[in-house]
C-alpha atoms as a PDB file:
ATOM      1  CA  UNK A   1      33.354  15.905  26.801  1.00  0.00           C
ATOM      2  CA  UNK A   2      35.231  13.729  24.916  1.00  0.00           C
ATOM      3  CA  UNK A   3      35.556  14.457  20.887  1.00  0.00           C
ATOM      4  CA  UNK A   4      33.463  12.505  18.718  1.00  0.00           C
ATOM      5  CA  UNK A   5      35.051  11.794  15.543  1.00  0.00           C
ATOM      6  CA  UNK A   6      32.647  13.016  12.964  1.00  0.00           C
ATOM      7  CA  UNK A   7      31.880  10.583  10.139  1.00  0.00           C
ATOM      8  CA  UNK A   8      32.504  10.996   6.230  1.00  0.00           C
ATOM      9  CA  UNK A   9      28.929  12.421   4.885  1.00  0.00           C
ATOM     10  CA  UNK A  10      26.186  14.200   7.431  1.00  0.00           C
ATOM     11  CA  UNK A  11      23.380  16.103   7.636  1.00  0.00           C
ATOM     12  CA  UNK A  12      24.381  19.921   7.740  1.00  0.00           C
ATOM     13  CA  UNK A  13      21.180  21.958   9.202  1.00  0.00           C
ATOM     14  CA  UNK A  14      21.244  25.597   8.582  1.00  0.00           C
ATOM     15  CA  UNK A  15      18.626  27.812  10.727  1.00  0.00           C
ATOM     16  CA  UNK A  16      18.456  31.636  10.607  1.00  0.00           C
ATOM     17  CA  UNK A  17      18.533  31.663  14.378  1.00  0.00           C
ATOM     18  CA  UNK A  18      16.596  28.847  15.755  1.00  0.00           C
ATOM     19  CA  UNK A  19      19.427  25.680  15.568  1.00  0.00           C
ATOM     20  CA  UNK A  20      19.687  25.355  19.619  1.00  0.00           C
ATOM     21  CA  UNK A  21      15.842  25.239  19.928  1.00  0.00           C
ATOM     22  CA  UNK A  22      16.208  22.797  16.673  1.00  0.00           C
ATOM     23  CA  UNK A  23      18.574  20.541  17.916  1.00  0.00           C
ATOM     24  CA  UNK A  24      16.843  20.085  21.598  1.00  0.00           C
ATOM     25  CA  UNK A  25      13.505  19.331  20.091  1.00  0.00           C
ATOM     26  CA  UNK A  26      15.013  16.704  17.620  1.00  0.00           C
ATOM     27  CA  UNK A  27      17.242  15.079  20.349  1.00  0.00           C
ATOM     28  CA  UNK A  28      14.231  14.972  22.755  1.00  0.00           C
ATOM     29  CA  UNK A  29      12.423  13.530  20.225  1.00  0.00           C
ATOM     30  CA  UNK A  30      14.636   9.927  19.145  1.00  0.00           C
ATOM     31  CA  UNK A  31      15.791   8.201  20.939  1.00  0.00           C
ATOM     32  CA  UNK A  32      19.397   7.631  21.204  1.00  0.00           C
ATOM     33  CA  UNK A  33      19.880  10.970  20.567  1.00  0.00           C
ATOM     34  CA  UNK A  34      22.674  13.538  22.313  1.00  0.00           C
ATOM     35  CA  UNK A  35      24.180  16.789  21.786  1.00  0.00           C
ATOM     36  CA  UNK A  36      28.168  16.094  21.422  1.00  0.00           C
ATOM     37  CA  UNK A  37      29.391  19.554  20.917  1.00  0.00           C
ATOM     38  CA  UNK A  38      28.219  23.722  20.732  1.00  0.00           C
ATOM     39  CA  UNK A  39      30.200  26.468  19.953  1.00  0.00           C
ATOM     40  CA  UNK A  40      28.698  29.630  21.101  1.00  0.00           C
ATOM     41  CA  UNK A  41      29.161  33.436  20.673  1.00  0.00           C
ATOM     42  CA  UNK A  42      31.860  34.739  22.801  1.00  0.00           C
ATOM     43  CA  UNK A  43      31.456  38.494  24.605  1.00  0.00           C
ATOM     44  CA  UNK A  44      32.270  41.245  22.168  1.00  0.00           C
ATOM     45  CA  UNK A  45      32.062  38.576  19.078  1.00  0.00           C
ATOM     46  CA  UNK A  46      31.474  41.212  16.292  1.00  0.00           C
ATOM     47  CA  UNK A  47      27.608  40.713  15.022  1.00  0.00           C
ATOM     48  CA  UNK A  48      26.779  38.037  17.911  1.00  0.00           C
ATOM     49  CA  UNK A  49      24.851  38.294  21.003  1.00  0.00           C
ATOM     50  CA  UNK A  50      26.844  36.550  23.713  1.00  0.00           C
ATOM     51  CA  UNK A  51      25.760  33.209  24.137  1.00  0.00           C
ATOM     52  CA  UNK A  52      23.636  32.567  21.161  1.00  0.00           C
ATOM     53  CA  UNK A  53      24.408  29.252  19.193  1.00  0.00           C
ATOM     54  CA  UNK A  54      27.039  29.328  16.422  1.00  0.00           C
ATOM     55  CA  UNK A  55      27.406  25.842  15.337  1.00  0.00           C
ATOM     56  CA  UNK A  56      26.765  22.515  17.033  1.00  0.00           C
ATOM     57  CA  UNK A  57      27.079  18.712  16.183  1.00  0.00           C
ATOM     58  CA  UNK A  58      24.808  16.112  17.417  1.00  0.00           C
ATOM     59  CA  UNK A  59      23.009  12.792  16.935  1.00  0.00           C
ATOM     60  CA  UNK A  60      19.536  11.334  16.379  1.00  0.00           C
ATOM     61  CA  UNK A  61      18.949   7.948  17.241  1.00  0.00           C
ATOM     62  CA  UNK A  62      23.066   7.231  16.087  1.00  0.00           C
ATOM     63  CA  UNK A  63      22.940   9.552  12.897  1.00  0.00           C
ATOM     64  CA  UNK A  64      25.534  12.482  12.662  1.00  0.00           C
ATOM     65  CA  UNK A  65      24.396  16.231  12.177  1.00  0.00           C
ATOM     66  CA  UNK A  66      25.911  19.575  12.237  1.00  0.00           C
ATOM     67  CA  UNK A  67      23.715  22.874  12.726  1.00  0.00           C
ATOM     68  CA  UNK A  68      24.408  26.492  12.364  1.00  0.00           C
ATOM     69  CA  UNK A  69      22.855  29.714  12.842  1.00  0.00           C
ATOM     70  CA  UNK A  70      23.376  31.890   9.734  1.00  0.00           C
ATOM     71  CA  UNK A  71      25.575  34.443  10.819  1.00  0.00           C
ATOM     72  CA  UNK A  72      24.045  37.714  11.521  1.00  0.00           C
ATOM     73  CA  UNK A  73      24.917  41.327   9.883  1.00  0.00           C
ATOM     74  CA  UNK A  74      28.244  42.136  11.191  1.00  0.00           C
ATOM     75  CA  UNK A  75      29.447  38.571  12.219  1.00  0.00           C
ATOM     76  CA  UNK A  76      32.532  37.223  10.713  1.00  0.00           C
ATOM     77  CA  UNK A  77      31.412  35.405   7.302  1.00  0.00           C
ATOM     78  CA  UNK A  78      28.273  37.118   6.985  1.00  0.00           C
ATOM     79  CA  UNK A  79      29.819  39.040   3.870  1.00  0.00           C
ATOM     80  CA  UNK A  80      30.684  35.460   2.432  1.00  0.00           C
ATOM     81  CA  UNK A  81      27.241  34.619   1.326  1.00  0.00           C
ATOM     82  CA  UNK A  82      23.872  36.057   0.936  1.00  0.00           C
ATOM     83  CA  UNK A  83      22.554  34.522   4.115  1.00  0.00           C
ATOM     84  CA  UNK A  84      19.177  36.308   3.915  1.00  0.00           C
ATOM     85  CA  UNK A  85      17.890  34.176   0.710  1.00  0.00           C
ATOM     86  CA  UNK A  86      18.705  30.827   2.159  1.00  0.00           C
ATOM     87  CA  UNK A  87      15.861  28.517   3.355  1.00  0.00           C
ATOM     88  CA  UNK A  88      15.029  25.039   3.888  1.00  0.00           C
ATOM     89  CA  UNK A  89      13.447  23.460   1.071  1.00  0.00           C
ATOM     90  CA  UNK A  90      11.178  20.301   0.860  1.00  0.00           C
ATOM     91  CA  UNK A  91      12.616  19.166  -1.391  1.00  0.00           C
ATOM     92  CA  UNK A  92      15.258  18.234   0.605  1.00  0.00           C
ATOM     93  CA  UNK A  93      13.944  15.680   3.995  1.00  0.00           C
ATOM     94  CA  UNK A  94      15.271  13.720   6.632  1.00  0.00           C
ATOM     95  CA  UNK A  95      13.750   9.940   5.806  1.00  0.00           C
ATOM     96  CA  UNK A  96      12.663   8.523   9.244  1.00  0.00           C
ATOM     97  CA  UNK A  97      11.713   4.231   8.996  1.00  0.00           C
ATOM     98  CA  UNK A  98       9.338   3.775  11.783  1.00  0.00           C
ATOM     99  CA  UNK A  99       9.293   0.434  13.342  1.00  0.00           C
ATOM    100  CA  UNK A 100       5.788   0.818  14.833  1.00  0.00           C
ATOM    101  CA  UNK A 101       2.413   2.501  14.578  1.00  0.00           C
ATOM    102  CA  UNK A 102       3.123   4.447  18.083  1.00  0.00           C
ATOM    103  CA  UNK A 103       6.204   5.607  16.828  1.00  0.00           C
ATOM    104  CA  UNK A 104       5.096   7.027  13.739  1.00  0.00           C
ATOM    105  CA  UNK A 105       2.321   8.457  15.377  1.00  0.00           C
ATOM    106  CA  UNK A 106       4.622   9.770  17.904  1.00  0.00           C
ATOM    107  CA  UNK A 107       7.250  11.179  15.375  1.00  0.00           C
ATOM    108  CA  UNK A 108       4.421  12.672  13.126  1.00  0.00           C
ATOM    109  CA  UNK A 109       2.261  14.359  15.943  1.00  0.00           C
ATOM    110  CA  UNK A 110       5.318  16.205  17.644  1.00  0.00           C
ATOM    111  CA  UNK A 111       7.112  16.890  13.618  1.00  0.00           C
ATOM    112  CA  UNK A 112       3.861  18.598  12.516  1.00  0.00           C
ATOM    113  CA  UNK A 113       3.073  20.641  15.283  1.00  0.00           C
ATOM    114  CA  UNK A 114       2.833  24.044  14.323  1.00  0.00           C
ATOM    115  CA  UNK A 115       5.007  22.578  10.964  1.00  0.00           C
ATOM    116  CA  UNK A 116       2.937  21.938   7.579  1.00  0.00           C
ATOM    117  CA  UNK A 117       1.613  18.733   6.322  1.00  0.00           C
ATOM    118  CA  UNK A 118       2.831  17.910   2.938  1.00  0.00           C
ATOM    119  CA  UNK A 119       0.968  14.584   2.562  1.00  0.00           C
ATOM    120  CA  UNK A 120      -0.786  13.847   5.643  1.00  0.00           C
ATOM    121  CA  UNK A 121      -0.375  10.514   7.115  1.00  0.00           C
ATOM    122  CA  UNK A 122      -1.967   7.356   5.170  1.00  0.00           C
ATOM    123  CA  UNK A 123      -1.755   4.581   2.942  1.00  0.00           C
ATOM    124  CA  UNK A 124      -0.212   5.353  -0.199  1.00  0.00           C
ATOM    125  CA  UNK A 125       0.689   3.227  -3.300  1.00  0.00           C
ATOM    126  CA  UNK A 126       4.969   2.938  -2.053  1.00  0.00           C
ATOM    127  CA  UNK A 127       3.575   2.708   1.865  1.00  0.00           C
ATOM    128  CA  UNK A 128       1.151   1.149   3.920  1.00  0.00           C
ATOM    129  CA  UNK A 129       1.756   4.136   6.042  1.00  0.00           C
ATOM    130  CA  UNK A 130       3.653   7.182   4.899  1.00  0.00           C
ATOM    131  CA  UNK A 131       4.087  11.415   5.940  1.00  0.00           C
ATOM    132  CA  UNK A 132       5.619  14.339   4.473  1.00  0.00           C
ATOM    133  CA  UNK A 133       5.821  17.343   6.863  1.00  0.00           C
ATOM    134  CA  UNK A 134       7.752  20.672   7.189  1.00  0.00           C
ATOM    135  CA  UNK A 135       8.416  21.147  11.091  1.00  0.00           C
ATOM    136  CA  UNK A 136       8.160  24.231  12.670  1.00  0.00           C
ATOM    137  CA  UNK A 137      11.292  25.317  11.956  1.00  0.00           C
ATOM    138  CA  UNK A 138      11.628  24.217   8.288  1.00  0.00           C
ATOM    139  CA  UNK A 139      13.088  21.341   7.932  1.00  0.00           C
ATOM    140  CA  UNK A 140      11.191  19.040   5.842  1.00  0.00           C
ATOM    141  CA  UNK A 141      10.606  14.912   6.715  1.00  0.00           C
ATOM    142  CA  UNK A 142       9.827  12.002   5.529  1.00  0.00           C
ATOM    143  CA  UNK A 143       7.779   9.554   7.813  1.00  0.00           C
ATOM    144  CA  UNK A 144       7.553   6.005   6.773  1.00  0.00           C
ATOM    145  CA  UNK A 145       6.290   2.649   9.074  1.00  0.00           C
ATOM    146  CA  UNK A 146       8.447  -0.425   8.183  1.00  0.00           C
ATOM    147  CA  UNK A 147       6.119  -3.238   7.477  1.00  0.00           C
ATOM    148  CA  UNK A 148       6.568  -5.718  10.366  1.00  0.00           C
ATOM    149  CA  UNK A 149       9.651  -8.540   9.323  1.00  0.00           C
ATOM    150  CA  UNK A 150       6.478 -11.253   9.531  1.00  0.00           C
ATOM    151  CA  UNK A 151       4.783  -8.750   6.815  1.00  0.00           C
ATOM    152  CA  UNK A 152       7.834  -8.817   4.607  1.00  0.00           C
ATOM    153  CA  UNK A 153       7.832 -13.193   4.852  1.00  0.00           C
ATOM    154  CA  UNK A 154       4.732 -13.729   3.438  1.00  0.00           C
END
């Protein structure tokens, strides 16, 4: 695989141990989307279980993320910080500009699934059509249809 040269800011997503179940669903989900590099535990790895998802980089629909999995007791850097308190917050969200209905609804249906509606999906005073969700594994977004370009003429 050829490297991808990884752009100034990005999204850093840390999990506790979920990021390669994470990072399939989102890159299933947009389009564009593609998994450009995963490190994984090596055999004997002090802390790791062989195999399991360290850190990864990848896109959705063009954007640049990193994920982790916290490391676990044991694990080189798991002295460094105290991994156990971290969580996702909402207040922090990935802001997704939907071009059309389907997509939102397509984006919000799959996002929500077993995840927690913040503010459902509806009309709201900054949107014709707007979401804020938690997904199943914690991260929190923002769902927002783009009014059509003819919309924005008149």
């Amino acid at each position: 695989m050829p490297a991808t040269p990884a752009p100034k800011l990005m999204t850093f997503l840390t999990f506790r141990r979920e990021a390669e179940e994470a990072l399939q669903f989102y890159v299933s989900l947009f389009d564009n989307s593609e998994v450009h590099r995963m490190i994984r535990a090596r055999a004997g790895e002090p802390g790791w279980e062989e195999g399991t998802l360290q850190h990864a980089l990848f896109t959705l629909d063009g954007q640049m993320f990193m994920c982790t999995n916290m490391p676990p007791p044991g694990a080189v850097g798991y002295d460094l910080a105290p991994w156990d308190s971290y969580e996702f917050s909402p207040a922090n969200a990935i802001y997704v500009q939907c071009e059309s209905e389907s997509e939102f609804d397509r984006f919000y249906t799959s996002l929500s699934e077993k995840g927690e509606v913040i503010m459902p999906a509806g009309g709201y005073e900054f949107s014709a059509r707007f979401a804020w969700l938690t997904d199943r594994f914690g991260v929190s977004w923002r769902i927002n249809l783009v009014p059509s370009r003819a919309a924005r003429g008149r």
